[in-house]
PDB file of N, CA and C in Angstrom:
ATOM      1  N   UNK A   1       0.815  -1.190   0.000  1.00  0.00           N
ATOM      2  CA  UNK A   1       0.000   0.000   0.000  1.00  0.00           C
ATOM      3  C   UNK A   1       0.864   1.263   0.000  1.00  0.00           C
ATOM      4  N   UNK A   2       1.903   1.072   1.089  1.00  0.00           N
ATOM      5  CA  UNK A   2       2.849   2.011   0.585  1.00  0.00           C
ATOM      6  C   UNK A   2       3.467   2.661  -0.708  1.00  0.00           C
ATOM      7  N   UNK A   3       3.695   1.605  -1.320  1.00  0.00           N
ATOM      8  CA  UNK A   3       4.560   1.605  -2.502  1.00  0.00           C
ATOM      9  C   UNK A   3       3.776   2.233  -3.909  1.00  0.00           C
ATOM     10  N   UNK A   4       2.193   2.214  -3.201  1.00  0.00           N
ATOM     11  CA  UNK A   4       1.543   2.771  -4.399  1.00  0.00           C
ATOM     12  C   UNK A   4       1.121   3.957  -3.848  1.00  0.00           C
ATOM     13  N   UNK A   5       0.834   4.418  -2.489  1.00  0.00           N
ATOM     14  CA  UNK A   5       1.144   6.136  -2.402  1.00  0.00           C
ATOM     15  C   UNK A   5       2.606   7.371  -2.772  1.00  0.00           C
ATOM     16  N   UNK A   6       3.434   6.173  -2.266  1.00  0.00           N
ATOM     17  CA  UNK A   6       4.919   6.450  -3.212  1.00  0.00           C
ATOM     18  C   UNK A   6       4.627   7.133  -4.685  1.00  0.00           C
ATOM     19  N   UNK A   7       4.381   6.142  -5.518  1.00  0.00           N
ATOM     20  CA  UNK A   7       4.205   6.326  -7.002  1.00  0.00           C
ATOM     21  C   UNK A   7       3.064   7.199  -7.302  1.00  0.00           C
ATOM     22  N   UNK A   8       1.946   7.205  -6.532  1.00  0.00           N
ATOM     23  CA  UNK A   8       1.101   8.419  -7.271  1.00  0.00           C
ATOM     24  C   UNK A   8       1.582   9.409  -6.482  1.00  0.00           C
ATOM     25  N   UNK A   9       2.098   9.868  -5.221  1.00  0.00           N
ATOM     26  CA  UNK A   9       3.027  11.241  -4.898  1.00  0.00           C
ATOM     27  C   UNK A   9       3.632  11.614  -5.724  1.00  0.00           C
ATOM     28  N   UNK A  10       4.568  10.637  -6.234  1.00  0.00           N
ATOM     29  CA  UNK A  10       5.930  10.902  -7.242  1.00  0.00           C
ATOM     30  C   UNK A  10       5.084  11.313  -8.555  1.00  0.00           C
ATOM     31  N   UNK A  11       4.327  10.858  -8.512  1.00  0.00           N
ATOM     32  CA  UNK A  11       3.674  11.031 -10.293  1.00  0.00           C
ATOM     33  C   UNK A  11       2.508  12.231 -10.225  1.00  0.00           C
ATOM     34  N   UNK A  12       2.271  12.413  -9.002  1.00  0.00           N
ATOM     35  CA  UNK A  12       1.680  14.094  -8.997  1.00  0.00           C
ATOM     36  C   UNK A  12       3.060  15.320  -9.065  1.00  0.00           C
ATOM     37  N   UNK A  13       3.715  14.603  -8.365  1.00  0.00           N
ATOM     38  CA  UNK A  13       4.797  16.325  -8.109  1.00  0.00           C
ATOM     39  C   UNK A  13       5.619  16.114  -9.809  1.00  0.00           C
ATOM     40  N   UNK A  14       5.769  14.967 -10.166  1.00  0.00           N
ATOM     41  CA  UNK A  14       6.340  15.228 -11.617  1.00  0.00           C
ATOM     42  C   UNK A  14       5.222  15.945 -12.559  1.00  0.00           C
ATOM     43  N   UNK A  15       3.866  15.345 -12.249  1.00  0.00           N
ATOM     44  CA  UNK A  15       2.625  16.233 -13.274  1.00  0.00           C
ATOM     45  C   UNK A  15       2.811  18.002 -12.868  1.00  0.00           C
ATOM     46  N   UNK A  16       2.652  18.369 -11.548  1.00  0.00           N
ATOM     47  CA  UNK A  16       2.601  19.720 -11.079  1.00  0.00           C
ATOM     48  C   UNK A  16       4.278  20.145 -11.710  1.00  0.00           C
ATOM     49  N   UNK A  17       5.348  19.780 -11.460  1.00  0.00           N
ATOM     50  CA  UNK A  17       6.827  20.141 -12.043  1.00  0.00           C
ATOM     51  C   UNK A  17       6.392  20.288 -13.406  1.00  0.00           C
ATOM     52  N   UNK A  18       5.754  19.590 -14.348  1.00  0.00           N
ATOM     53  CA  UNK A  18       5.883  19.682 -15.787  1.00  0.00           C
ATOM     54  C   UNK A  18       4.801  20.844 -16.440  1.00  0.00           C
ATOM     55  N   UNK A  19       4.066  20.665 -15.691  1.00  0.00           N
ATOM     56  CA  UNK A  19       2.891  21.941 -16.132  1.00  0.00           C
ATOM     57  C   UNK A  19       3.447  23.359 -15.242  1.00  0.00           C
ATOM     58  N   UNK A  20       4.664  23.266 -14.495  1.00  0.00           N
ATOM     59  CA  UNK A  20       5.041  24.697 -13.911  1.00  0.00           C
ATOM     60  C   UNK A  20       5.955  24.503 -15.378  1.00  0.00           C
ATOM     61  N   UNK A  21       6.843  23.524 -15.932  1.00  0.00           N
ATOM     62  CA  UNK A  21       7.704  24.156 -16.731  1.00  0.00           C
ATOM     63  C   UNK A  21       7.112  24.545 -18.050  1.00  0.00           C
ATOM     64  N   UNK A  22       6.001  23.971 -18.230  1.00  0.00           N
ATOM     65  CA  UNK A  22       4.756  24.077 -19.329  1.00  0.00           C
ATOM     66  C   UNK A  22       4.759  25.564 -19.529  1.00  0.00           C
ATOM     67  N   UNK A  23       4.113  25.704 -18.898  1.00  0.00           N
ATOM     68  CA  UNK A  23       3.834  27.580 -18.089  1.00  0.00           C
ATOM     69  C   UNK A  23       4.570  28.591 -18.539  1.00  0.00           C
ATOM     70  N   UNK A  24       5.965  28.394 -17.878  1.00  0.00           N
ATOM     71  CA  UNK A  24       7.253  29.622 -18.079  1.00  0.00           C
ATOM     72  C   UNK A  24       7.522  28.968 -19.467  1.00  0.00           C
ATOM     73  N   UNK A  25       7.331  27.873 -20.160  1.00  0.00           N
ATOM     74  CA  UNK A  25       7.475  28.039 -21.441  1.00  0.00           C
ATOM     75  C   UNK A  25       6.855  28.421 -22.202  1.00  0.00           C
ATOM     76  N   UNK A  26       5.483  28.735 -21.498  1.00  0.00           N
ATOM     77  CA  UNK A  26       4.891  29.438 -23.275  1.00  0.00           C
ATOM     78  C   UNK A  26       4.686  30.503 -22.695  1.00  0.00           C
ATOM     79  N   UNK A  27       4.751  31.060 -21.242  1.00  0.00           N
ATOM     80  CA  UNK A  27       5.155  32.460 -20.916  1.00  0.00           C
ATOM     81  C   UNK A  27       6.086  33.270 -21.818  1.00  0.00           C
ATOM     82  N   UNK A  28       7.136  32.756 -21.784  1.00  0.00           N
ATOM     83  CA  UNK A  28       8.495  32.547 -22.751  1.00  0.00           C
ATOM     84  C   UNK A  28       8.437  32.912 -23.984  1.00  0.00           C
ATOM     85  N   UNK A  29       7.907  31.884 -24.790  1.00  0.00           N
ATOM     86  CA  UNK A  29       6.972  32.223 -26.181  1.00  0.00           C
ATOM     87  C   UNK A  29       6.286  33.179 -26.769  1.00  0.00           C
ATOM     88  N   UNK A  30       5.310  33.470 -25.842  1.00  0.00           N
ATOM     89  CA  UNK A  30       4.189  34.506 -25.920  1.00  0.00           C
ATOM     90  C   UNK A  30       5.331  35.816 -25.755  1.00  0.00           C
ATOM     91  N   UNK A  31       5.880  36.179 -24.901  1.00  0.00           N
ATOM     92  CA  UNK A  31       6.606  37.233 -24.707  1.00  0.00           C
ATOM     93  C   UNK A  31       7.776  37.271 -25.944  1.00  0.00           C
ATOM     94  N   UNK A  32       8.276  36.486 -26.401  1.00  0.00           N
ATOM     95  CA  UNK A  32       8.924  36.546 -27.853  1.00  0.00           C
ATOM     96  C   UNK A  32       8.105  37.024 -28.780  1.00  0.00           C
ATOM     97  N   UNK A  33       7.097  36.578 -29.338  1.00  0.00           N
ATOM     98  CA  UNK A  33       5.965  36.597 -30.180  1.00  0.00           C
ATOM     99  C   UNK A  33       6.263  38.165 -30.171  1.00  0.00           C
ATOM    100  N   UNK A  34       5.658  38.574 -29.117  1.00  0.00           N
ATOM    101  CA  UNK A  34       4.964  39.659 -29.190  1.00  0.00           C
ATOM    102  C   UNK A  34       6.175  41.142 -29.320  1.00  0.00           C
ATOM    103  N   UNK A  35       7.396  40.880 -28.607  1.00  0.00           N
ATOM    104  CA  UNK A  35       8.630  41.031 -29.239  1.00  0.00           C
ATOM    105  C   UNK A  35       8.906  41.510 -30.688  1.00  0.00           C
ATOM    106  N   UNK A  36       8.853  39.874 -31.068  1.00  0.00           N
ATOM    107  CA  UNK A  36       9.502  39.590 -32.880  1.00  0.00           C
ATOM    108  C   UNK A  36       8.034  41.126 -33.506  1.00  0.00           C
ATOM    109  N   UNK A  37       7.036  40.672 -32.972  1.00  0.00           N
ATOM    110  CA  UNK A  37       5.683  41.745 -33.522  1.00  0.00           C
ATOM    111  C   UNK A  37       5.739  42.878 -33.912  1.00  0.00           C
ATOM    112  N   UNK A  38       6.803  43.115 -32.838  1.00  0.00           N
ATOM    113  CA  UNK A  38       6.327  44.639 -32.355  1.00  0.00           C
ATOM    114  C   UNK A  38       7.710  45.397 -32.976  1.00  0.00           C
ATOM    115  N   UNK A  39       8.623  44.202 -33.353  1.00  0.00           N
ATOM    116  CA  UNK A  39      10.308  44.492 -34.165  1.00  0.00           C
ATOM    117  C   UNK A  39       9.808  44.591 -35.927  1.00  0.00           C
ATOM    118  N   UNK A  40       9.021  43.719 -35.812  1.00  0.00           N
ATOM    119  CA  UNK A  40       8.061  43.694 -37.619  1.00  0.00           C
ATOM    120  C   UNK A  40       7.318  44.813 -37.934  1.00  0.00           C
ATOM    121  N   UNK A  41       6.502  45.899 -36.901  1.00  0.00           N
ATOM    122  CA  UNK A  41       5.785  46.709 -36.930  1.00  0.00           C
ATOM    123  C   UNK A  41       6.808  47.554 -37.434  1.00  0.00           C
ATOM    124  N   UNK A  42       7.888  47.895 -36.446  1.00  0.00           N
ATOM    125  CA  UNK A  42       8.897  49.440 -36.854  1.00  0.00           C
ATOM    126  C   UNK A  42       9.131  48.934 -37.899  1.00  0.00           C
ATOM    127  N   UNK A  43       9.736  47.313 -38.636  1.00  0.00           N
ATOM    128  CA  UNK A  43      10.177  47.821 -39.784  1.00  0.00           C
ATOM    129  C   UNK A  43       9.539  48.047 -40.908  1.00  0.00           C
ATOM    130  N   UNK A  44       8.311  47.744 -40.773  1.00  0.00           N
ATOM    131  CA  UNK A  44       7.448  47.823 -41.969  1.00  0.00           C
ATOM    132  C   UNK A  44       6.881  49.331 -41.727  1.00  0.00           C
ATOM    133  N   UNK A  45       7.159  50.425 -40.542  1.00  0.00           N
ATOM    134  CA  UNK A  45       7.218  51.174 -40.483  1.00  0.00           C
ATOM    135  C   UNK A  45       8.020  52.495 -41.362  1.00  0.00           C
ATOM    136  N   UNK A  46       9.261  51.579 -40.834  1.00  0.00           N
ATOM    137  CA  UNK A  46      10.473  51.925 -42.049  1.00  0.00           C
ATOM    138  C   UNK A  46      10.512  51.856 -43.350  1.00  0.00           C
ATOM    139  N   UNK A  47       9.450  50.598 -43.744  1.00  0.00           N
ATOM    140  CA  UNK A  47       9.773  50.828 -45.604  1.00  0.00           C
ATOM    141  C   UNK A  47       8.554  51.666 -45.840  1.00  0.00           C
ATOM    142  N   UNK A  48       7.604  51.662 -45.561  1.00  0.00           N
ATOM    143  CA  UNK A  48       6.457  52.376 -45.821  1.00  0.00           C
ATOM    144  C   UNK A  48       6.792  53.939 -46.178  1.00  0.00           C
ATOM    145  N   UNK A  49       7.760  54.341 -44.566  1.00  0.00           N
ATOM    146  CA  UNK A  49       8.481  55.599 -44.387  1.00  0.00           C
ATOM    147  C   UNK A  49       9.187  55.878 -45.981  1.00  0.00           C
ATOM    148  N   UNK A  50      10.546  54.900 -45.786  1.00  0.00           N
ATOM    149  CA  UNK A  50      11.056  55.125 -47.335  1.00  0.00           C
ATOM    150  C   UNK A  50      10.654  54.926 -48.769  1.00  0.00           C
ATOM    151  N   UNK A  51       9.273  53.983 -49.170  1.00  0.00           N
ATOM    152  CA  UNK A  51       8.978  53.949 -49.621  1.00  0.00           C
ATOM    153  C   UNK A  51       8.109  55.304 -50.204  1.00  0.00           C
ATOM    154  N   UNK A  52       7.474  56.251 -49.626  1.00  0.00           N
ATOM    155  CA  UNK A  52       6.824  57.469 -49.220  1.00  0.00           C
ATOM    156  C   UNK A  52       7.846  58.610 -49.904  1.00  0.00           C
ATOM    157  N   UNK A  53       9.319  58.353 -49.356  1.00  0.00           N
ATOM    158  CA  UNK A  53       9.819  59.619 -49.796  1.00  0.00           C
ATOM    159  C   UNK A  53      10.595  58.588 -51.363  1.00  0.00           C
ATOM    160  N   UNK A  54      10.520  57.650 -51.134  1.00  0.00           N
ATOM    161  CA  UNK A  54      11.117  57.265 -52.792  1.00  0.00           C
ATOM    162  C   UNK A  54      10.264  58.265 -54.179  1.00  0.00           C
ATOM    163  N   UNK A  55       8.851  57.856 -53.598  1.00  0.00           N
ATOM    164  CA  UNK A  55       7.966  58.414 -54.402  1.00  0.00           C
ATOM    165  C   UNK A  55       7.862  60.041 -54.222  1.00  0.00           C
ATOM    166  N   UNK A  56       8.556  61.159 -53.504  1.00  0.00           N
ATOM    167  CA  UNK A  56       8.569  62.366 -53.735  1.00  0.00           C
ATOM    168  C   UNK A  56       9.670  62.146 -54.663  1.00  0.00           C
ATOM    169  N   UNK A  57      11.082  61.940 -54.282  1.00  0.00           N
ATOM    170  CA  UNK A  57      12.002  61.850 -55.237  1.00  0.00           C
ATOM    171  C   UNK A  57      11.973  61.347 -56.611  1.00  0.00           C
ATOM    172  N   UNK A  58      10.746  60.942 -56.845  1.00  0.00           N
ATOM    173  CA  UNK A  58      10.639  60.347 -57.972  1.00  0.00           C
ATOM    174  C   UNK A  58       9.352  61.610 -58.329  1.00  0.00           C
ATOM    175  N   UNK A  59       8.874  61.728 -58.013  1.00  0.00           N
ATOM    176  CA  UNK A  59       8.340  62.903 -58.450  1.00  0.00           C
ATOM    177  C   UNK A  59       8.687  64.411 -59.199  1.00  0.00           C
ATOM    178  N   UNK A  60      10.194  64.757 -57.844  1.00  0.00           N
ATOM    179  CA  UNK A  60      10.849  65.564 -58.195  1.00  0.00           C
ATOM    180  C   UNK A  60      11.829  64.982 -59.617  1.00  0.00           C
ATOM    181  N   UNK A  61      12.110  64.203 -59.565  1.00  0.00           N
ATOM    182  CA  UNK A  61      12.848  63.900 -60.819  1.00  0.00           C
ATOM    183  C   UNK A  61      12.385  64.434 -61.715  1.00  0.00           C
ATOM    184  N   UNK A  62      10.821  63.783 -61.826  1.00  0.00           N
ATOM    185  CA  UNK A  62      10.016  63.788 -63.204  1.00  0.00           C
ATOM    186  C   UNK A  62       9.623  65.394 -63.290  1.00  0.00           C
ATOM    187  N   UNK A  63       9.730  66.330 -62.365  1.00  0.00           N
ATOM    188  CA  UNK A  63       9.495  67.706 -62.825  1.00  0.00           C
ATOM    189  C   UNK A  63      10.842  68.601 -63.071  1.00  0.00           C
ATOM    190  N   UNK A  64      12.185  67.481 -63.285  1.00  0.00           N
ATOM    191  CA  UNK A  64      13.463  68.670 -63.447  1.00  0.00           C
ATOM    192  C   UNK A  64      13.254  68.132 -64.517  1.00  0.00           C
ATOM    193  N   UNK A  65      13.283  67.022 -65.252  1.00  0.00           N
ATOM    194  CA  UNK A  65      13.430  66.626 -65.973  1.00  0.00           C
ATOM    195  C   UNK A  65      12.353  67.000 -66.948  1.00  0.00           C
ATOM    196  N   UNK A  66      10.694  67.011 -66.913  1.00  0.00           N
ATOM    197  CA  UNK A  66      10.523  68.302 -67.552  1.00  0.00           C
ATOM    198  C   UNK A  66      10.499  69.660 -67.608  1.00  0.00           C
ATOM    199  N   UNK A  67      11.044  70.165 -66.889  1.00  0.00           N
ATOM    200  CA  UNK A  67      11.780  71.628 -67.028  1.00  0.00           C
ATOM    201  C   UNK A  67      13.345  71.432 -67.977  1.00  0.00           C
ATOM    202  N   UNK A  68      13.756  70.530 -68.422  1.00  0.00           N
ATOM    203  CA  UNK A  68      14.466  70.160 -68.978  1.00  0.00           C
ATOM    204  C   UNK A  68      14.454  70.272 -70.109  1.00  0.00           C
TER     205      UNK A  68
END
């Protein structure tokens, strides 16, 4: 009788140990995610930005060039 409160003790604190490491791992995850997200936002920030003034410069081109 012993030997089988032994084994389901042992096999609860390994279930509770694996769902704490469960946890801080997709704690972990989620906080990357949202990270990598928020690193994708500025740069698509950035081409939008340069993309924006490509198209003045290309604008200005096309009016020296007809004054040309």
């Amino acid at each position: 009788m012993t030997r089988v409160l032994y084994i389901a003790s042992g096999m609860a604190v390994g279930l509770l140990i694996g769902l704490a490491v469960d946890r801080n791992a997709r704690l972990d995850r989620d906080e990357r995610i949202s990270d990598l997200e928020r690193e994708l936002t500025t740069q698509r920030n950035i081409v939008k930005s340069l993309d924006e003034d490509n198209v003045k410069l290309r604008r200005r081109l096309k009016q020296y060039a007809k004054a040309d």
